[in-house]
PDB file of N, CA and C in Angstrom:
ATOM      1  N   UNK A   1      23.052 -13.419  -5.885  1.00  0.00           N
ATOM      2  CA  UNK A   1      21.663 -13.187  -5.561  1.00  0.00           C
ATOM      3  C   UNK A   1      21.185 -14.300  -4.628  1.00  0.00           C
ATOM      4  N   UNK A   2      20.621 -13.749  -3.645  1.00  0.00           N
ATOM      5  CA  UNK A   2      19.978 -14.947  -2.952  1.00  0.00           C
ATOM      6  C   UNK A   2      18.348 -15.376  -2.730  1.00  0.00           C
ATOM      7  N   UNK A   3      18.540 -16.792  -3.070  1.00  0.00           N
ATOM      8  CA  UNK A   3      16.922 -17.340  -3.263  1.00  0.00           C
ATOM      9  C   UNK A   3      15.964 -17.364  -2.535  1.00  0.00           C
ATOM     10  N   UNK A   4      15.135 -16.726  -2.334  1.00  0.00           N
ATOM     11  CA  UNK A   4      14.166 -16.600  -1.100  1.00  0.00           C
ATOM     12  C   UNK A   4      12.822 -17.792  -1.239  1.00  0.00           C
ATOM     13  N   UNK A   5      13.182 -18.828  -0.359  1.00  0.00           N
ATOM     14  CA  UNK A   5      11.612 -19.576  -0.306  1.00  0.00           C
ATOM     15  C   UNK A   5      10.927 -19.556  -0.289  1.00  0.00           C
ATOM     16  N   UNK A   6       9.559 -20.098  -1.192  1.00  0.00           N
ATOM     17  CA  UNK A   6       8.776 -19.012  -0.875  1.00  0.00           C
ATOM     18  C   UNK A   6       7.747 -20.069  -0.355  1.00  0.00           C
ATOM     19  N   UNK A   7       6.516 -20.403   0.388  1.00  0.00           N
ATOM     20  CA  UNK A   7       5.706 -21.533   0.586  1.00  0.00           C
ATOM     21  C   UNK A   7       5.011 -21.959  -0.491  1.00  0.00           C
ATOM     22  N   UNK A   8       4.314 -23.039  -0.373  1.00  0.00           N
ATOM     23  CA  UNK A   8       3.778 -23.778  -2.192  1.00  0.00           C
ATOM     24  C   UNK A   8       2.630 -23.090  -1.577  1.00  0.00           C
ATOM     25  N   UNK A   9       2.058 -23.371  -3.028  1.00  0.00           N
ATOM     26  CA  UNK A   9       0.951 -22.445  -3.588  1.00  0.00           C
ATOM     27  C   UNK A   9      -0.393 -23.014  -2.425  1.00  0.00           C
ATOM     28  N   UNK A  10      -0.691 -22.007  -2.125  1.00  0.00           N
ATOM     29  CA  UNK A  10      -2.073 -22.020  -1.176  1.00  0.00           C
ATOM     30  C   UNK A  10      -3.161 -21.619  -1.425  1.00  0.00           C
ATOM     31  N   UNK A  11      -4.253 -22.151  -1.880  1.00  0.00           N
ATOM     32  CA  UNK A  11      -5.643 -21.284  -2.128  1.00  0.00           C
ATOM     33  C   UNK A  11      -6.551 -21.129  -1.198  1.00  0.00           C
ATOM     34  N   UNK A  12      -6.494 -21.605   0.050  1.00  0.00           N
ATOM     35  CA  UNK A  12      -6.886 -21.220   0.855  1.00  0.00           C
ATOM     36  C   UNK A  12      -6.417 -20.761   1.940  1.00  0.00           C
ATOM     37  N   UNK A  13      -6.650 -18.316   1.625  1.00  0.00           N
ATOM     38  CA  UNK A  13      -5.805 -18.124   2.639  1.00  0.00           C
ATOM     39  C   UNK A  13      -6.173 -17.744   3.779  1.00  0.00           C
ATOM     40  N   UNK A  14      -7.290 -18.401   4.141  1.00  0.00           N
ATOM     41  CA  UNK A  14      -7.718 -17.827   5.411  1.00  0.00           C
ATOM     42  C   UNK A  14      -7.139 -19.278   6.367  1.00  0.00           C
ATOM     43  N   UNK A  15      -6.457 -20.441   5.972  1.00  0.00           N
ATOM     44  CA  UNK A  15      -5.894 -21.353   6.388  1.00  0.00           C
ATOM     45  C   UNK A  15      -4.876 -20.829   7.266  1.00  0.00           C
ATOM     46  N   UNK A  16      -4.456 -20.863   8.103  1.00  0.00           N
ATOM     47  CA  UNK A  16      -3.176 -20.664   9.032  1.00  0.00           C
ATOM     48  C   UNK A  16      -2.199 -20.898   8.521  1.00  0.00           C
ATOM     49  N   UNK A  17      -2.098 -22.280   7.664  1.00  0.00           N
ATOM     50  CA  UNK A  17      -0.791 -22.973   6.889  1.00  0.00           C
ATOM     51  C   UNK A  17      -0.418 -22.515   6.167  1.00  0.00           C
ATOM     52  N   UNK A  18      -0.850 -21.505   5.699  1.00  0.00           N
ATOM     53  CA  UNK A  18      -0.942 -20.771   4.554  1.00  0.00           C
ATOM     54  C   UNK A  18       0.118 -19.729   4.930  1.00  0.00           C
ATOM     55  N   UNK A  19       0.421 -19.223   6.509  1.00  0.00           N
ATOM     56  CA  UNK A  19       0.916 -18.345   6.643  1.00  0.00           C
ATOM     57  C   UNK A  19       2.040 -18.852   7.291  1.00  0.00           C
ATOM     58  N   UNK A  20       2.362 -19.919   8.177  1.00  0.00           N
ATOM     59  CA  UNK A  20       3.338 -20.565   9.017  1.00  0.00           C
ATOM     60  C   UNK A  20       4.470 -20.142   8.970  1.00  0.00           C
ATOM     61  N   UNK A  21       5.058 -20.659   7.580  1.00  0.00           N
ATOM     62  CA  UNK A  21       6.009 -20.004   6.907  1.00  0.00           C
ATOM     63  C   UNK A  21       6.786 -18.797   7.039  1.00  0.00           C
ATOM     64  N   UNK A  22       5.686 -17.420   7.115  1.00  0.00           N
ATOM     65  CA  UNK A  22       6.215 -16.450   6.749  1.00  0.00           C
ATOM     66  C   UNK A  22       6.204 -16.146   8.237  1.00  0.00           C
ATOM     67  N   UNK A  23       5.919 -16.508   9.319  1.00  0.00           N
ATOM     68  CA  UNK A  23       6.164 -16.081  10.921  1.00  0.00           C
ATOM     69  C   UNK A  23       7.358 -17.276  11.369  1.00  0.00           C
ATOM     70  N   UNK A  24       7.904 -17.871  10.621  1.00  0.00           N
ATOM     71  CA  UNK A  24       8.964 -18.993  11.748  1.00  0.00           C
ATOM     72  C   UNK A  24      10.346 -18.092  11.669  1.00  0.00           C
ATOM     73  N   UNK A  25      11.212 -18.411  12.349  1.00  0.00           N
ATOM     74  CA  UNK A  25      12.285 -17.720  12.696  1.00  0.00           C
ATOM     75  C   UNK A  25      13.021 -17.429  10.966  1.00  0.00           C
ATOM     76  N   UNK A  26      13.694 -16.362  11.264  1.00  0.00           N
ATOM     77  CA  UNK A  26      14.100 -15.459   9.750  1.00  0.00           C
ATOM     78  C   UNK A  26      14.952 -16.784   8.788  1.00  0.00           C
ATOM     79  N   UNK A  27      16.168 -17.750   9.686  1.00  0.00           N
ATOM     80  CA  UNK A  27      16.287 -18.585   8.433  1.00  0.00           C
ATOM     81  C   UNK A  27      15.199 -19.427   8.288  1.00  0.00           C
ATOM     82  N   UNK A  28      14.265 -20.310   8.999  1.00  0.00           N
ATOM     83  CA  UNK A  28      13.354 -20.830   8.837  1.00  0.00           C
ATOM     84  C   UNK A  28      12.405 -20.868   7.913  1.00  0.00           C
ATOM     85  N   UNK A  29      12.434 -18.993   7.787  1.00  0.00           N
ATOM     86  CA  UNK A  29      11.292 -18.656   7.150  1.00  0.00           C
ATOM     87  C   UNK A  29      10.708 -18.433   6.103  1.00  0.00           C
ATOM     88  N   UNK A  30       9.678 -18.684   4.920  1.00  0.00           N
ATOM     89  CA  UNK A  30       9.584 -18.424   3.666  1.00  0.00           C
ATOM     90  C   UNK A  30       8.964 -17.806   3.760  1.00  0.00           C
ATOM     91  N   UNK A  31       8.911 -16.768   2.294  1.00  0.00           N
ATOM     92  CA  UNK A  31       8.447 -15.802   1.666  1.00  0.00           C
ATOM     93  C   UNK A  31       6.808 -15.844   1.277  1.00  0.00           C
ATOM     94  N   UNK A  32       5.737 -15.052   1.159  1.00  0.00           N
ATOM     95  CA  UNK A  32       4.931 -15.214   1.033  1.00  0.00           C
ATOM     96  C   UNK A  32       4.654 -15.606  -0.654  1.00  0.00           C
ATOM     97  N   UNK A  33       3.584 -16.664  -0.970  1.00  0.00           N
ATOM     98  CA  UNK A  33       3.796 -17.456  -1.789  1.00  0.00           C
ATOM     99  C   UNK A  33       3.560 -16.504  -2.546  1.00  0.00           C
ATOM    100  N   UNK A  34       4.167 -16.410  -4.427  1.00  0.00           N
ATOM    101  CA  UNK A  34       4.021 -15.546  -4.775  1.00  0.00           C
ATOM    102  C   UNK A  34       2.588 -15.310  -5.627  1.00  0.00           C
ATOM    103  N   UNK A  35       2.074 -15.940  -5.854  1.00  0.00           N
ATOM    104  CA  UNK A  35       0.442 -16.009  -6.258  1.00  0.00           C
ATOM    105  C   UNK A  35      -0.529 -14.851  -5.554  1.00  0.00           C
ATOM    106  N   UNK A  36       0.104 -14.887  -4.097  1.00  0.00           N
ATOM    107  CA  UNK A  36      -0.506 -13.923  -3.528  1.00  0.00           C
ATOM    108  C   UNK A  36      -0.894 -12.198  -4.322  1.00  0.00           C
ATOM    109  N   UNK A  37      -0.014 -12.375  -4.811  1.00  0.00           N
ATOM    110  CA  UNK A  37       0.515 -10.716  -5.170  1.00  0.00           C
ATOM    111  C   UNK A  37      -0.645 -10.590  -6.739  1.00  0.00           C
ATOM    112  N   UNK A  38      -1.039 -11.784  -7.186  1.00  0.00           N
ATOM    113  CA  UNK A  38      -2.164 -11.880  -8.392  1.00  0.00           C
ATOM    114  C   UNK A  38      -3.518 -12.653  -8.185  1.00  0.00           C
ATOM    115  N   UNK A  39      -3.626 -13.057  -6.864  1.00  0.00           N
ATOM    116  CA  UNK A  39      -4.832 -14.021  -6.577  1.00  0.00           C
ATOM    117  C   UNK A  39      -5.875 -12.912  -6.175  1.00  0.00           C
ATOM    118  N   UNK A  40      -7.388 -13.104  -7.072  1.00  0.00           N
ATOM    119  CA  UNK A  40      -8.316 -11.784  -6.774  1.00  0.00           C
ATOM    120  C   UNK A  40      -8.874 -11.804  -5.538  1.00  0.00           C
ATOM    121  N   UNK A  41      -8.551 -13.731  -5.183  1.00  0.00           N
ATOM    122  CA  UNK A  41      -9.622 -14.098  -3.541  1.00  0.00           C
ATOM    123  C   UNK A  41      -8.643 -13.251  -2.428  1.00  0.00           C
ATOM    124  N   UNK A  42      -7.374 -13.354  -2.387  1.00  0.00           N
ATOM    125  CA  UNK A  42      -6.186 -12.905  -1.629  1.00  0.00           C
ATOM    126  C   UNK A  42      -6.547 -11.195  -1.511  1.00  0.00           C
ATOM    127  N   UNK A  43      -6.600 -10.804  -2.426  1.00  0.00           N
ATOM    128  CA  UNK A  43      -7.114  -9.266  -3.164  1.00  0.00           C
ATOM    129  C   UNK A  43      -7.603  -8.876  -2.292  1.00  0.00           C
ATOM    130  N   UNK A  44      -9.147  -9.473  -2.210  1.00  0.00           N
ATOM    131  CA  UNK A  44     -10.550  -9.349  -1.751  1.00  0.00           C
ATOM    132  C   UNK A  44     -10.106  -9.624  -0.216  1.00  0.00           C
ATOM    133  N   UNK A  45      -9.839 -10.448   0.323  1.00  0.00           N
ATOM    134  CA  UNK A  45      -9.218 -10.541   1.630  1.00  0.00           C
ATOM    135  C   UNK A  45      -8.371  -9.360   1.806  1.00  0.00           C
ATOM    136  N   UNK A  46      -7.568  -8.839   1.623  1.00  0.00           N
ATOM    137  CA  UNK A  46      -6.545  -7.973   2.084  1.00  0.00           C
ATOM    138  C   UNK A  46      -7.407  -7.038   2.313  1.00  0.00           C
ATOM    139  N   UNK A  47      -8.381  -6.370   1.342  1.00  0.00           N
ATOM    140  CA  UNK A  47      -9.190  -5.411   1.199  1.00  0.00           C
ATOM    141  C   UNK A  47     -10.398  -5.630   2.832  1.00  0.00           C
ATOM    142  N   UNK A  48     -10.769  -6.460   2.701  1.00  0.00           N
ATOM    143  CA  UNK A  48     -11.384  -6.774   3.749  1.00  0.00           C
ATOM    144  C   UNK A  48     -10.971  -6.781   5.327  1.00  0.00           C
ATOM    145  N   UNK A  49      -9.879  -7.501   5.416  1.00  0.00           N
ATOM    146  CA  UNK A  49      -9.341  -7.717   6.643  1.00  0.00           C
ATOM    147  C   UNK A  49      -8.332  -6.782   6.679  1.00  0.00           C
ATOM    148  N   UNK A  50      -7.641  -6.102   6.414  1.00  0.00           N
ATOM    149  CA  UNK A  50      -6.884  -5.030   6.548  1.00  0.00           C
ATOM    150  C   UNK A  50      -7.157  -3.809   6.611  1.00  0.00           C
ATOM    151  N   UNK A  51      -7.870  -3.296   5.124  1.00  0.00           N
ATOM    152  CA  UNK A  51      -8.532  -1.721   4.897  1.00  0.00           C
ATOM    153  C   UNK A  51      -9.639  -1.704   5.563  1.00  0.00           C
ATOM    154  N   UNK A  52     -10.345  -2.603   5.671  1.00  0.00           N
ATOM    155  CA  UNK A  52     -11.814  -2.157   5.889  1.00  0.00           C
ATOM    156  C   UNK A  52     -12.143  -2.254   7.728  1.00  0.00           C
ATOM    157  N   UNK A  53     -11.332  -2.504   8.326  1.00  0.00           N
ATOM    158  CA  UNK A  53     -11.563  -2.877   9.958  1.00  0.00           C
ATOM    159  C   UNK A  53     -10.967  -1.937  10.404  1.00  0.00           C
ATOM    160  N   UNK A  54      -9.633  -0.688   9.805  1.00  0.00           N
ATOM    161  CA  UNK A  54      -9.341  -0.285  10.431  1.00  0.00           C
ATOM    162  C   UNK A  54      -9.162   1.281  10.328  1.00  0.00           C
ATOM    163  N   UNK A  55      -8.497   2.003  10.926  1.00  0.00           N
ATOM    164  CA  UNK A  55      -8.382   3.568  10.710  1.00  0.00           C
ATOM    165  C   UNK A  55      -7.716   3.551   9.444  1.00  0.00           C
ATOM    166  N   UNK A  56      -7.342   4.152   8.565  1.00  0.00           N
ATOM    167  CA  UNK A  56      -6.695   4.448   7.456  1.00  0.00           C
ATOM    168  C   UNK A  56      -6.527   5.658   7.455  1.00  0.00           C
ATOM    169  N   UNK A  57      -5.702   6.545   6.698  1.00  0.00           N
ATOM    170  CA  UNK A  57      -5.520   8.072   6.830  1.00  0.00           C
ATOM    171  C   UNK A  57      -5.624   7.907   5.569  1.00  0.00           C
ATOM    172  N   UNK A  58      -6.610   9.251   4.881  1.00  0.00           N
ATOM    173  CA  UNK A  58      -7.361   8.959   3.868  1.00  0.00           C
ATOM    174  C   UNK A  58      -6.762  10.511   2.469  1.00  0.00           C
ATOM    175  N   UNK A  59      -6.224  11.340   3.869  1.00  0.00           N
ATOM    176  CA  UNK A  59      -5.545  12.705   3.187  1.00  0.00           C
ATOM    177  C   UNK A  59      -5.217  13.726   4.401  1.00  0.00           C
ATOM    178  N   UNK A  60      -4.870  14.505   4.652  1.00  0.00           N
ATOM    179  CA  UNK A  60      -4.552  15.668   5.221  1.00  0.00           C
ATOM    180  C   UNK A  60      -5.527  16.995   5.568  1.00  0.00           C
ATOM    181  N   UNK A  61      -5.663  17.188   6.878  1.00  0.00           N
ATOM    182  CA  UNK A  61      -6.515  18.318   6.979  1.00  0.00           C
ATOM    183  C   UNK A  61      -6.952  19.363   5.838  1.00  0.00           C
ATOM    184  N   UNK A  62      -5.175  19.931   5.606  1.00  0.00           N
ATOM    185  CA  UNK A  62      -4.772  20.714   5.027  1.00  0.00           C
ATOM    186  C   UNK A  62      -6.022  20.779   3.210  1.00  0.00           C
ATOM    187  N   UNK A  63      -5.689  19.345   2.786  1.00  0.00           N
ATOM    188  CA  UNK A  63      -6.170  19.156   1.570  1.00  0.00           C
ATOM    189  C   UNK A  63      -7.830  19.811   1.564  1.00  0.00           C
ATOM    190  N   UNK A  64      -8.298  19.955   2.905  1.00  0.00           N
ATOM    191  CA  UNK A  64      -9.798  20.091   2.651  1.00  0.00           C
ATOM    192  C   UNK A  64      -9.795  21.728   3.807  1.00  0.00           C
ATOM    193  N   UNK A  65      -8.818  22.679   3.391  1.00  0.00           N
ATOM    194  CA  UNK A  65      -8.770  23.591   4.631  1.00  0.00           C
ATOM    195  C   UNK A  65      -9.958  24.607   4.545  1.00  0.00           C
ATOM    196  N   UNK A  66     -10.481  24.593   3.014  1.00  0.00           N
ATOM    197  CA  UNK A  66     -11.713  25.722   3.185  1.00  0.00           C
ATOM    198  C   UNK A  66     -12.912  25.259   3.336  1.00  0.00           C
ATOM    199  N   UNK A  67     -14.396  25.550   3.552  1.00  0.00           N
ATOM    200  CA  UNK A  67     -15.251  24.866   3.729  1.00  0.00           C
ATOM    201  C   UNK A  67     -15.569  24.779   2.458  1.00  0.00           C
ATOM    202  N   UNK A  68     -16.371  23.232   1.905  1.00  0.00           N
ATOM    203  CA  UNK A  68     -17.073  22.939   0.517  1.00  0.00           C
ATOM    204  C   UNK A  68     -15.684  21.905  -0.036  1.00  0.00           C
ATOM    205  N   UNK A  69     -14.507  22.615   0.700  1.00  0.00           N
ATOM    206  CA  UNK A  69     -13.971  21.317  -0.527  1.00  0.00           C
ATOM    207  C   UNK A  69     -14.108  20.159   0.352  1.00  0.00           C
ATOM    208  N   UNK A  70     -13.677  19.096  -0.864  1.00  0.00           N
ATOM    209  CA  UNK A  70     -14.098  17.826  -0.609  1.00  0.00           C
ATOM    210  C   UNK A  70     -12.610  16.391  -1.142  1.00  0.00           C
ATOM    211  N   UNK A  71     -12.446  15.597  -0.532  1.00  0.00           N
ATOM    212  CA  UNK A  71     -11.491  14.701  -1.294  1.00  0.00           C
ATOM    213  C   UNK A  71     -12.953  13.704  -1.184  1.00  0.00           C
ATOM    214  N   UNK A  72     -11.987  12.696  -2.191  1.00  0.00           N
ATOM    215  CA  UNK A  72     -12.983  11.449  -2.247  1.00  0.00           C
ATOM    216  C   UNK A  72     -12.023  10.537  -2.397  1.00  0.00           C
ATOM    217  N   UNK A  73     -11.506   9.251  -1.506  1.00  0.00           N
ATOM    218  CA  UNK A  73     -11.241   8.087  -1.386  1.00  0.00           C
ATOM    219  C   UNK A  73     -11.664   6.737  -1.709  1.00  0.00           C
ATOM    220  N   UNK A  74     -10.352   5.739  -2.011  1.00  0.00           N
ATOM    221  CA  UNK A  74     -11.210   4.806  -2.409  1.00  0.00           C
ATOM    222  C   UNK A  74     -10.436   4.293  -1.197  1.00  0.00           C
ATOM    223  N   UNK A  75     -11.065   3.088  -0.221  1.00  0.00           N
ATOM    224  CA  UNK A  75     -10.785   2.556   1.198  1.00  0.00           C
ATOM    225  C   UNK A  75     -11.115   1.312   1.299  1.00  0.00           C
ATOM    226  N   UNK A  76     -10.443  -0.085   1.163  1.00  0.00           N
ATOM    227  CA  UNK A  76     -10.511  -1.297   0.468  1.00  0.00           C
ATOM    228  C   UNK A  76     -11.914  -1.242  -0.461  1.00  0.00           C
ATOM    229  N   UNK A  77     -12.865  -1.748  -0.192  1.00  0.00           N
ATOM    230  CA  UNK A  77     -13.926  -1.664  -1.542  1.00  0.00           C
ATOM    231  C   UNK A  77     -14.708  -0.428  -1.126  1.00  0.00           C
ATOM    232  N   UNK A  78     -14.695   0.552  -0.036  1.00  0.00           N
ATOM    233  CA  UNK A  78     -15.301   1.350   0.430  1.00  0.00           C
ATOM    234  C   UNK A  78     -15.496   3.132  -0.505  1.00  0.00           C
ATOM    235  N   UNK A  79     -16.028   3.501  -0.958  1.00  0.00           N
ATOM    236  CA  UNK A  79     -15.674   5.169  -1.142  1.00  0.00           C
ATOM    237  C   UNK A  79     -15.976   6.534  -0.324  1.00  0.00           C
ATOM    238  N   UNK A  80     -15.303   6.700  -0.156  1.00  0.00           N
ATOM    239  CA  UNK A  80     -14.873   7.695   1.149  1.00  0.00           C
ATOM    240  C   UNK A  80     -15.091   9.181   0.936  1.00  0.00           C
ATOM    241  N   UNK A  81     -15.964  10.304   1.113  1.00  0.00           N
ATOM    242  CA  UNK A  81     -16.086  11.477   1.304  1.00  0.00           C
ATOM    243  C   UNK A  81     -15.414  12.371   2.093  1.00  0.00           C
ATOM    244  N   UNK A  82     -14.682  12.943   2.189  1.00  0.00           N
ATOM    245  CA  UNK A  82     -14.011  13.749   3.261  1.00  0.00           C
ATOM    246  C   UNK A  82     -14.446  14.772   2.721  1.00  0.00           C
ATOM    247  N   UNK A  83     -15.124  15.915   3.531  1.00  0.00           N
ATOM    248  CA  UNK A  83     -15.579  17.939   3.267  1.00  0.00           C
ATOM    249  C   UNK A  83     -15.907  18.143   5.058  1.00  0.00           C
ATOM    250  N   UNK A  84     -15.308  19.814   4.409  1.00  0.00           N
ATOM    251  CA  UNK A  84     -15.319  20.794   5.579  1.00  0.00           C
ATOM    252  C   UNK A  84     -16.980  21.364   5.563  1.00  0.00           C
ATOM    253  N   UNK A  85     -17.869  21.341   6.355  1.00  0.00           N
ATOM    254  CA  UNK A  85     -18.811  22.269   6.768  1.00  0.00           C
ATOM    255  C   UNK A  85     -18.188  23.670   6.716  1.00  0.00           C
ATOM    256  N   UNK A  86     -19.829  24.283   6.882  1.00  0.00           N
ATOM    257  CA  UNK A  86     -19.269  26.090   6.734  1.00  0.00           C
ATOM    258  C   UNK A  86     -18.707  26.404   8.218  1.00  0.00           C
ATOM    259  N   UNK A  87     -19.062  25.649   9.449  1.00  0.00           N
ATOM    260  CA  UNK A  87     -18.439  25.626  10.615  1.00  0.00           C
ATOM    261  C   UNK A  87     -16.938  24.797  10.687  1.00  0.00           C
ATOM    262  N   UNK A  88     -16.259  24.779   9.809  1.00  0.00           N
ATOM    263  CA  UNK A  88     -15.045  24.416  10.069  1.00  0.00           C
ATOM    264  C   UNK A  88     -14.781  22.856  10.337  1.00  0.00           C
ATOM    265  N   UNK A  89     -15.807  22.275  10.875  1.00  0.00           N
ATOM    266  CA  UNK A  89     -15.367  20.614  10.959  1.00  0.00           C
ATOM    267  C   UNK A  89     -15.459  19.959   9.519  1.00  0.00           C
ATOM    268  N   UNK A  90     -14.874  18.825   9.966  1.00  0.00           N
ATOM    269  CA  UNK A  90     -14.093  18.014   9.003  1.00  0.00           C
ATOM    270  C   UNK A  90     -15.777  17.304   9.132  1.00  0.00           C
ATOM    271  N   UNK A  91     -16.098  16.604   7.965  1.00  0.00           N
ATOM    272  CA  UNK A  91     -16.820  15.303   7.948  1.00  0.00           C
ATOM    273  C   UNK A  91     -16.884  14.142   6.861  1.00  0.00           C
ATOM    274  N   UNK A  92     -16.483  12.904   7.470  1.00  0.00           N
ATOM    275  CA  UNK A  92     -16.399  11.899   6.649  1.00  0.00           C
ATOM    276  C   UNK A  92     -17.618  11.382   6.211  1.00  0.00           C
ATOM    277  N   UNK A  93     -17.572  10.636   4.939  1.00  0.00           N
ATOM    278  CA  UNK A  93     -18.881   9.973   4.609  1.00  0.00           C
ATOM    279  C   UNK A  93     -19.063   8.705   3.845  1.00  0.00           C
ATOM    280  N   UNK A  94     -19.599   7.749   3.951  1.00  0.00           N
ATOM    281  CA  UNK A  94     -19.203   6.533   3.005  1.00  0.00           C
ATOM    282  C   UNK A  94     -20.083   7.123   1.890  1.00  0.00           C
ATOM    283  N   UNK A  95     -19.570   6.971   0.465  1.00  0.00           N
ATOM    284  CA  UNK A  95     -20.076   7.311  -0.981  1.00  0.00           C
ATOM    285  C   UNK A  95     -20.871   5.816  -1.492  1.00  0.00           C
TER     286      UNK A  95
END
């Protein structure tokens, strides 16, 4: 089995140093620290800077093909409406 490095513990991850590590060349490079994967601030960041800035695909036309139905998403802390009008378009909605 081989040991993957991982960087020491960082609580602040909006720090750069925080990430150094996991961009230097592949032997160079360590693993993202593992705290990450249980830290709620890290959480809350991912949710933020990842889900919430960008497109996400939330379900499939298909799922909403008649008019009235509806999915409902959850989109980093966001809740998401997707329904068909009786004219056939799609419309999203924050809940």
């Amino acid at each position: 089995m081989t040991n993957i490095p991982v960087a020491p513990d960082m609580t602040d991850w909006t720090d750069e140093s925080a990430w150094a590590g996991t961009r230097a060349p592949l032997r160079q490079s360590t693993g993202l620290n593992p705290s990450a994967y249980v830290d709620e601030r890290f959480f809350a960041l991912e949710q933020e800077l990842v889900f919430e800035r960008a497109w996400v695909t939330v379900g499939l036309a298909g799922e909403v093909a008649e008019p009235g139905r509806m999915l409902v998403r959850q989109v980093g802390q966001k809740s998401i409406v997707i329904t068909r009008n009786d004219d056939g378009e799609l419309r999203g909605l924050l809940n």
